[in-house]
N, C-alpha and C. Protein backbone atom coordinates (compact mmCIF):
# COMPACT_ATOMS: atom_id res chain seq x y z
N UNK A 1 103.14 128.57 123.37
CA UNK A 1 103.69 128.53 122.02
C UNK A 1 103.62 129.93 121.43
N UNK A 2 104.87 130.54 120.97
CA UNK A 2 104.39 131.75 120.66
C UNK A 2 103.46 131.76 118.92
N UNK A 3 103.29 133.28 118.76
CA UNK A 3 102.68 132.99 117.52
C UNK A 3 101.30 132.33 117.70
N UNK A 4 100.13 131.70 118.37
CA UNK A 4 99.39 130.70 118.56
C UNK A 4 98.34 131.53 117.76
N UNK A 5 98.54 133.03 117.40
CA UNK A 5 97.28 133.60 116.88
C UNK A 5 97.27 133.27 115.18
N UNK A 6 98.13 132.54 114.80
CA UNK A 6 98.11 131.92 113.24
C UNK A 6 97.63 130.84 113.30
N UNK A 7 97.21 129.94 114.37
CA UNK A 7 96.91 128.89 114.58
C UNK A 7 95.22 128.88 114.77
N UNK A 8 94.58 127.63 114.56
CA UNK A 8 93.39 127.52 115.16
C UNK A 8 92.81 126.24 115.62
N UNK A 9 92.31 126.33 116.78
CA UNK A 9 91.43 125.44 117.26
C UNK A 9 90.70 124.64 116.77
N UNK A 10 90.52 123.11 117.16
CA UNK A 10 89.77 122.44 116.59
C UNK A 10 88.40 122.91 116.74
N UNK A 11 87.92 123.48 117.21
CA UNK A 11 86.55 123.68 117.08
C UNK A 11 86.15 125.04 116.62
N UNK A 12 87.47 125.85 115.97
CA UNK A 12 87.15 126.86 114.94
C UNK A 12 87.20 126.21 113.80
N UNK A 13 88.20 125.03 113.18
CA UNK A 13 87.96 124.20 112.36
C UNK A 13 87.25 124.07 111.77
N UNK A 14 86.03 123.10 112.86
CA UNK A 14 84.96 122.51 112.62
C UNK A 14 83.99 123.81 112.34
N UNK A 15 84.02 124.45 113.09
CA UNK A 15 82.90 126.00 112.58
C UNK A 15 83.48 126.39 110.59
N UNK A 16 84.75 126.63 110.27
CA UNK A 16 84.77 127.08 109.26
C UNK A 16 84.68 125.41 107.73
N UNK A 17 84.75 124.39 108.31
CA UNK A 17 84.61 123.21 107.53
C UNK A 17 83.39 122.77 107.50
N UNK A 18 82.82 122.98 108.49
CA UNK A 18 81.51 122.35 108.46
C UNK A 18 81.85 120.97 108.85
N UNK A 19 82.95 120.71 109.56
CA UNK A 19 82.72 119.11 109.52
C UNK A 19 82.83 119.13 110.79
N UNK A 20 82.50 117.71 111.42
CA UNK A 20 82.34 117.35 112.67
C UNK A 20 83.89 117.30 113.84
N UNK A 21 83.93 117.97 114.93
CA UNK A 21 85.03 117.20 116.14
C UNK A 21 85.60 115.79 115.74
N UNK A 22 84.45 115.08 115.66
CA UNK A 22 85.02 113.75 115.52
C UNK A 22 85.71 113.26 114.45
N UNK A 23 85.46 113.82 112.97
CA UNK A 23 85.44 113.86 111.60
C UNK A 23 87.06 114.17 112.01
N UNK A 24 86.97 115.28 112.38
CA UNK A 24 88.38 115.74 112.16
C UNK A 24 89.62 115.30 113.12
N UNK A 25 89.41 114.81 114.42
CA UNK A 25 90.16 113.81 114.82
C UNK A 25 90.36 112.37 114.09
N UNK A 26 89.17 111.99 113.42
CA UNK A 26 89.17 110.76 112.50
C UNK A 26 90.40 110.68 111.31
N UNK A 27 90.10 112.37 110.98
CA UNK A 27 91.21 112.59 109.60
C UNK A 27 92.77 112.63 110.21
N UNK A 28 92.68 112.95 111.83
CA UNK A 28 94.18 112.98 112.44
C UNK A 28 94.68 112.08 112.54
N UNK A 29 93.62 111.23 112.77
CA UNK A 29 94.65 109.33 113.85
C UNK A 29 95.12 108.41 112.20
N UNK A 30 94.32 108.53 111.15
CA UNK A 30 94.37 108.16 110.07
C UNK A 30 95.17 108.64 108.91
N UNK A 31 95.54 109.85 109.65
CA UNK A 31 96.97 110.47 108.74
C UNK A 31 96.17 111.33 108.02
N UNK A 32 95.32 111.56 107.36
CA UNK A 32 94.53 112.26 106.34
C UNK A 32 95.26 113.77 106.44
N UNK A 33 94.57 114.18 107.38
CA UNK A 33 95.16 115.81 107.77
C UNK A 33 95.45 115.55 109.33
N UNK A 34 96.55 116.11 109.19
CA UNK A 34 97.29 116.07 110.89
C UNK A 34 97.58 117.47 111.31
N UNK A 35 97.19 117.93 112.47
CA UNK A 35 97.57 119.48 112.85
C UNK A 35 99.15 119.67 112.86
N UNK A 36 99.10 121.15 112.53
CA UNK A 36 100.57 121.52 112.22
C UNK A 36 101.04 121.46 113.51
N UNK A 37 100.37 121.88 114.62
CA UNK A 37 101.31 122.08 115.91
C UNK A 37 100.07 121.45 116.85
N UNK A 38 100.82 121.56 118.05
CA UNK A 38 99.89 121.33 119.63
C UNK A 38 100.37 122.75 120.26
N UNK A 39 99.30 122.62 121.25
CA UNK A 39 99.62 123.80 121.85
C UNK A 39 100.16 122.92 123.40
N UNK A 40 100.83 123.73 124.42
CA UNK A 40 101.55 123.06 125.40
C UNK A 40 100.62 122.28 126.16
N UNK A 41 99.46 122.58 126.21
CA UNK A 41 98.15 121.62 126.75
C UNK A 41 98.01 120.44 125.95
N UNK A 42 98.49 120.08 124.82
CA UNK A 42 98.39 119.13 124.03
C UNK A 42 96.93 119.09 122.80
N UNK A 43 96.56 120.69 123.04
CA UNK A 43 95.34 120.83 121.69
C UNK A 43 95.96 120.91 120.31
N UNK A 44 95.04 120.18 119.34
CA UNK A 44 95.85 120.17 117.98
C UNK A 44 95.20 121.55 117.57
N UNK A 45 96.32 122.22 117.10
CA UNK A 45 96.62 123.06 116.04
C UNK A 45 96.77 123.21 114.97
N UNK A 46 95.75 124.05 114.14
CA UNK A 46 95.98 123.97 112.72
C UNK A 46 95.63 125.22 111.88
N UNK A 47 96.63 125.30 110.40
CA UNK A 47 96.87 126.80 110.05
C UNK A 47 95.75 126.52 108.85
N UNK A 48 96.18 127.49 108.41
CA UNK A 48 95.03 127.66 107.18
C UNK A 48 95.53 126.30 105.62
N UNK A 49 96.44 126.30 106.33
CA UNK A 49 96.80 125.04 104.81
C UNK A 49 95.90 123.83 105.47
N UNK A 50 96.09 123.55 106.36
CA UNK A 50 94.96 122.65 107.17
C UNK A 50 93.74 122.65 107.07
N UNK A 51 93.02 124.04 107.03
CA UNK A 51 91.85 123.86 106.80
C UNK A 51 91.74 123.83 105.18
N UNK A 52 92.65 124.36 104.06
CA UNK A 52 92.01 124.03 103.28
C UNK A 52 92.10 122.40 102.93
N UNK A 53 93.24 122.01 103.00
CA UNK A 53 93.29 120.30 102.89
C UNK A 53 92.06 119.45 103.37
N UNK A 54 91.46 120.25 104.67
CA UNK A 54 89.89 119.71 105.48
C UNK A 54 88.79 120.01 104.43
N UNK A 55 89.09 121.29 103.73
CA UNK A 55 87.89 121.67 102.85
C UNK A 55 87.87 120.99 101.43
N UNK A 56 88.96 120.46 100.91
CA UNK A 56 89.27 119.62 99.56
C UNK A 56 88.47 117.82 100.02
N UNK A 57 88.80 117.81 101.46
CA UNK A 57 88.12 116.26 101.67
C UNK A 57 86.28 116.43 101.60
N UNK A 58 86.21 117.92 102.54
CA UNK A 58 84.81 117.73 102.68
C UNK A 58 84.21 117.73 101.01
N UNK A 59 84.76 118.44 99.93
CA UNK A 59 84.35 118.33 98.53
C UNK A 59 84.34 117.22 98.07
N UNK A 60 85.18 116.44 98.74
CA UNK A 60 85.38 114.96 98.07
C UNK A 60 83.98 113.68 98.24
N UNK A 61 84.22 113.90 99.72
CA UNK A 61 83.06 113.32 100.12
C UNK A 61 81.77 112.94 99.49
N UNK A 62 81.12 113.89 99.32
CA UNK A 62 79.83 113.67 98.43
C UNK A 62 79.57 113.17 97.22
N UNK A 63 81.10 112.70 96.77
CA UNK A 63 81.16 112.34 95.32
C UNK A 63 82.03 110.79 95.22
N UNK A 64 81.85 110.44 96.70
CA UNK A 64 82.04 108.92 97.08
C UNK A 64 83.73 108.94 96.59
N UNK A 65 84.09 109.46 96.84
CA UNK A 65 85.81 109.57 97.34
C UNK A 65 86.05 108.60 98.20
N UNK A 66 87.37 108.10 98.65
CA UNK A 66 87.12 106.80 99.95
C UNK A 66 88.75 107.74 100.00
N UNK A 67 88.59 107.27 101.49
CA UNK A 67 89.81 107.63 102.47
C UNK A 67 90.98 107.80 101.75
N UNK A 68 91.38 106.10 101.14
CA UNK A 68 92.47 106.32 100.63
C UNK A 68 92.67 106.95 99.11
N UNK A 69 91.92 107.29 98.86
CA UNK A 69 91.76 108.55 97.33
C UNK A 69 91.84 109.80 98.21
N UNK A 70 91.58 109.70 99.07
CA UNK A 70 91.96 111.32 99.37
C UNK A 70 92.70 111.66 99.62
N UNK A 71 93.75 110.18 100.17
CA UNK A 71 95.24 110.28 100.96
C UNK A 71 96.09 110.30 99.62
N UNK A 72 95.62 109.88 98.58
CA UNK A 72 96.27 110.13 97.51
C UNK A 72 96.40 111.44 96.42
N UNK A 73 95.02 112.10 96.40
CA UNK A 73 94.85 113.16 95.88
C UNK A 73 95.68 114.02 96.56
N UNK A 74 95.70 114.27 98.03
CA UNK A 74 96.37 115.14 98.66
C UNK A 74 97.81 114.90 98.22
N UNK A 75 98.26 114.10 98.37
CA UNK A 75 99.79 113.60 97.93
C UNK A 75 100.07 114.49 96.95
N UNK A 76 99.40 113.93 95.93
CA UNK A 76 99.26 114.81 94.35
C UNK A 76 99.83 116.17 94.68
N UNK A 77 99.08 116.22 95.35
CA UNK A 77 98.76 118.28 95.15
C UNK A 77 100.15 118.84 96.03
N UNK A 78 100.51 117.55 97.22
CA UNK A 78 101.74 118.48 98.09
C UNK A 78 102.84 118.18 96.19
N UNK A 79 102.82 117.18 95.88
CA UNK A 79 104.15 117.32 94.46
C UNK A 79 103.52 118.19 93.75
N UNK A 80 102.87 118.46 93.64
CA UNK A 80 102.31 119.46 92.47
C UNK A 80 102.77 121.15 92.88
N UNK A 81 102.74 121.16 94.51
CA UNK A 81 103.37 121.85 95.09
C UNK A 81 104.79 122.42 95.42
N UNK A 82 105.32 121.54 95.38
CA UNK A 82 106.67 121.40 95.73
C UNK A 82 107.56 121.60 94.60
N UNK A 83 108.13 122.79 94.51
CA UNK A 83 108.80 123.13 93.52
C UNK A 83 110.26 122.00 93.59
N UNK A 84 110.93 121.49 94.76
CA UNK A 84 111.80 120.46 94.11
C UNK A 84 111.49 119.45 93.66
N UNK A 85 110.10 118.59 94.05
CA UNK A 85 109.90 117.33 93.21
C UNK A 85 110.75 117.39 91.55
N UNK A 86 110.92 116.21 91.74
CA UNK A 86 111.44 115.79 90.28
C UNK A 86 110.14 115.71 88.98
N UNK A 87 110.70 115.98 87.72
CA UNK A 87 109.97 116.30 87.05
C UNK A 87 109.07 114.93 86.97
N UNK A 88 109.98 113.39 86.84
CA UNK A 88 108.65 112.47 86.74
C UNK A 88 107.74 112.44 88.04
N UNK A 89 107.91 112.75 89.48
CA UNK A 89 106.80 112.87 90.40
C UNK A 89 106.04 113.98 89.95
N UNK A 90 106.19 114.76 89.23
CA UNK A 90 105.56 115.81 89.42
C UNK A 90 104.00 115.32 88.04
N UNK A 91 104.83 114.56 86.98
CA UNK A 91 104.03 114.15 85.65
C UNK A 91 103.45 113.00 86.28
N UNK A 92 103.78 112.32 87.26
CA UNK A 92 102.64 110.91 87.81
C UNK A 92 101.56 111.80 88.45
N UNK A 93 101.94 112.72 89.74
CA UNK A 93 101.36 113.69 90.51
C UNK A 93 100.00 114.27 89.20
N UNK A 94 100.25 115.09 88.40
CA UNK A 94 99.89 115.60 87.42
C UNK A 94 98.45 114.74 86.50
N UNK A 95 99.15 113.28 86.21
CA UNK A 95 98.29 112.39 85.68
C UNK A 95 97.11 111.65 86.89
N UNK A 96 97.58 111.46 87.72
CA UNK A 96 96.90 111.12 88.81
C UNK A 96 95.80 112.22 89.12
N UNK A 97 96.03 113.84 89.48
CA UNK A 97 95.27 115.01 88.87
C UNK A 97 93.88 115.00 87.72
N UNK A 98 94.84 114.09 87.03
CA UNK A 98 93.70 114.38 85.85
C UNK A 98 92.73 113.04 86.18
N UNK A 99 92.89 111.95 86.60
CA UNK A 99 92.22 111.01 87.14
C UNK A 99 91.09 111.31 87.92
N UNK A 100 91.52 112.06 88.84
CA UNK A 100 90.64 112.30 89.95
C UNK A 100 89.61 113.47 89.31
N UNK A 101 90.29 114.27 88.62
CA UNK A 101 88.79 115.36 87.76
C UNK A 101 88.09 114.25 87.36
N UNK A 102 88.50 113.34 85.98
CA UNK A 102 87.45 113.12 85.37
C UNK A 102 86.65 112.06 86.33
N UNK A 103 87.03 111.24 87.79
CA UNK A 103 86.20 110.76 88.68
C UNK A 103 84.99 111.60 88.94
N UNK A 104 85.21 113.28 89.37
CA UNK A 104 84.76 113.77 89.95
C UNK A 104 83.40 114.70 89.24
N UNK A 105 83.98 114.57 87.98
CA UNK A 105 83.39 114.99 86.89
C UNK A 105 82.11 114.36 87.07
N UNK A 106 82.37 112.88 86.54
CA UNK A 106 81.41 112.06 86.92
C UNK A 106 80.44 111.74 87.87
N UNK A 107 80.85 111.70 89.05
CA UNK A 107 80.66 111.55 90.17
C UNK A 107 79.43 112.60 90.66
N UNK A 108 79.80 114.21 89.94
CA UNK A 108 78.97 115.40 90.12
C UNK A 108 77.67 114.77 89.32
N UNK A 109 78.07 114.76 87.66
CA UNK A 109 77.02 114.15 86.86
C UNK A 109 76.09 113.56 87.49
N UNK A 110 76.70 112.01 88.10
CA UNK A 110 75.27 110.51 88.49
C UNK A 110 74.70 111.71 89.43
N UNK A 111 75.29 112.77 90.56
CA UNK A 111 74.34 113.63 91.46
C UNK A 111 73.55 114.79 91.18
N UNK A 112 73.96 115.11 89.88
CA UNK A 112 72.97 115.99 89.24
C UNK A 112 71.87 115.58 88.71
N UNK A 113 71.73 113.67 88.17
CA UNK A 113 70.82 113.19 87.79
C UNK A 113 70.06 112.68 88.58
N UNK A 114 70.48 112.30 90.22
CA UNK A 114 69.67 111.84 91.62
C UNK A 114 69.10 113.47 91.57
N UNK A 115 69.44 114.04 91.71
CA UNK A 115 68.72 115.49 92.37
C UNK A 115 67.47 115.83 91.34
N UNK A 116 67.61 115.63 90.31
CA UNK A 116 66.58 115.88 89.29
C UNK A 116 65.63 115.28 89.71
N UNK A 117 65.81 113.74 89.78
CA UNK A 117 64.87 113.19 90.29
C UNK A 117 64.15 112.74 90.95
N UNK A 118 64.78 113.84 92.35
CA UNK A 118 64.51 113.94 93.75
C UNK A 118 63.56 114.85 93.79
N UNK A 119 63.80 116.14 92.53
CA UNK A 119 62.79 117.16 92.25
C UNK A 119 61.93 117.20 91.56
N UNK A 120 61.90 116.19 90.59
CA UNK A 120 60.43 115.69 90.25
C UNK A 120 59.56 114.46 90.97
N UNK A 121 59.90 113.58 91.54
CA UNK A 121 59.49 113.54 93.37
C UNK A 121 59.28 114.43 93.85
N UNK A 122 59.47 115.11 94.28
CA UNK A 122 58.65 116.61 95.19
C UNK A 122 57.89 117.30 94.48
N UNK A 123 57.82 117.55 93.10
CA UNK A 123 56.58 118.15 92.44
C UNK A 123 55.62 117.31 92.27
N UNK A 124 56.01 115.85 91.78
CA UNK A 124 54.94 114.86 91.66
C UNK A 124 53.91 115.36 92.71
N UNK A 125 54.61 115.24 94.09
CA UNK A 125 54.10 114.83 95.71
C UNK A 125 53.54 116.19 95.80
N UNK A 126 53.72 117.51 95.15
CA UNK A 126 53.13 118.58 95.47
C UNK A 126 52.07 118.41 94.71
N UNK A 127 52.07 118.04 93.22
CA UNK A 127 50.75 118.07 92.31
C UNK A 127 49.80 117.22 92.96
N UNK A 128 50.24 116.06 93.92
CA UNK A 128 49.30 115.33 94.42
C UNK A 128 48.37 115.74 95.72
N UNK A 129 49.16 116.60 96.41
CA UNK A 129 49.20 116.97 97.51
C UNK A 129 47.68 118.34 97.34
């Protein structure tokens, strides 16, 4: 394939996502993120719009996102992208946007309040200690 040096390997992927081989074949067979190309051996290929789409899920994750919110958020963002969408995809795209902040908003919050009190658990356990 020419060009293959814009491309990258699944397991440079996984080095710059932090996420797992398997993770990221998981996100392929499931549609999530699909590599832009194969190479003639049949390895998936993928450019940097790929990895960031991989890096928007891994953010998602921790804030109890589910598959199909992510298959939707992403949606969002390709109309939000796409300078021909029509103006009402672009204002559902847009509102849907604002949905998913104030989820995420939240979502950060309840984990800023587990962590607090994960860290006063560990001081408790140190004062005891």
């Amino acid at each position: 394939m020419d060009g293959d040096a814009q491309y990258l390997q699944i397991g440079q992927v996984s080095d710059r996502t932090e996420l797992s081989l398997k993770t990221i074949r998981h996100y392929d067979e499931v549609g999530l993120v699909q590599p832009s190309a194969r190479s003639a051996g049949g390895f998936r290929l993928y450019t940097a719009a790929d990895v960031e789409r991989l890096l928007t899920i891994r953010r998602m994750k921790p804030l109890g996102f589910t598959l199909a919110e992510m298959k939707r958020l992403l949606d969002a963002i390709d109309v939000i992208d796409d300078s021909t969408a029509s103006a009402r995809l672009r204002a559902a795209a847009s509102a849907e946007l604002r949905d998913f902040r104030a989820k995420a908003r939240d979502s950060a919050e309840q984990l800023r309040r587990q962590l607090a009190y994960a860290q006063e658990f560990a001081e408790l356990l140190d004062r005891l200690a």
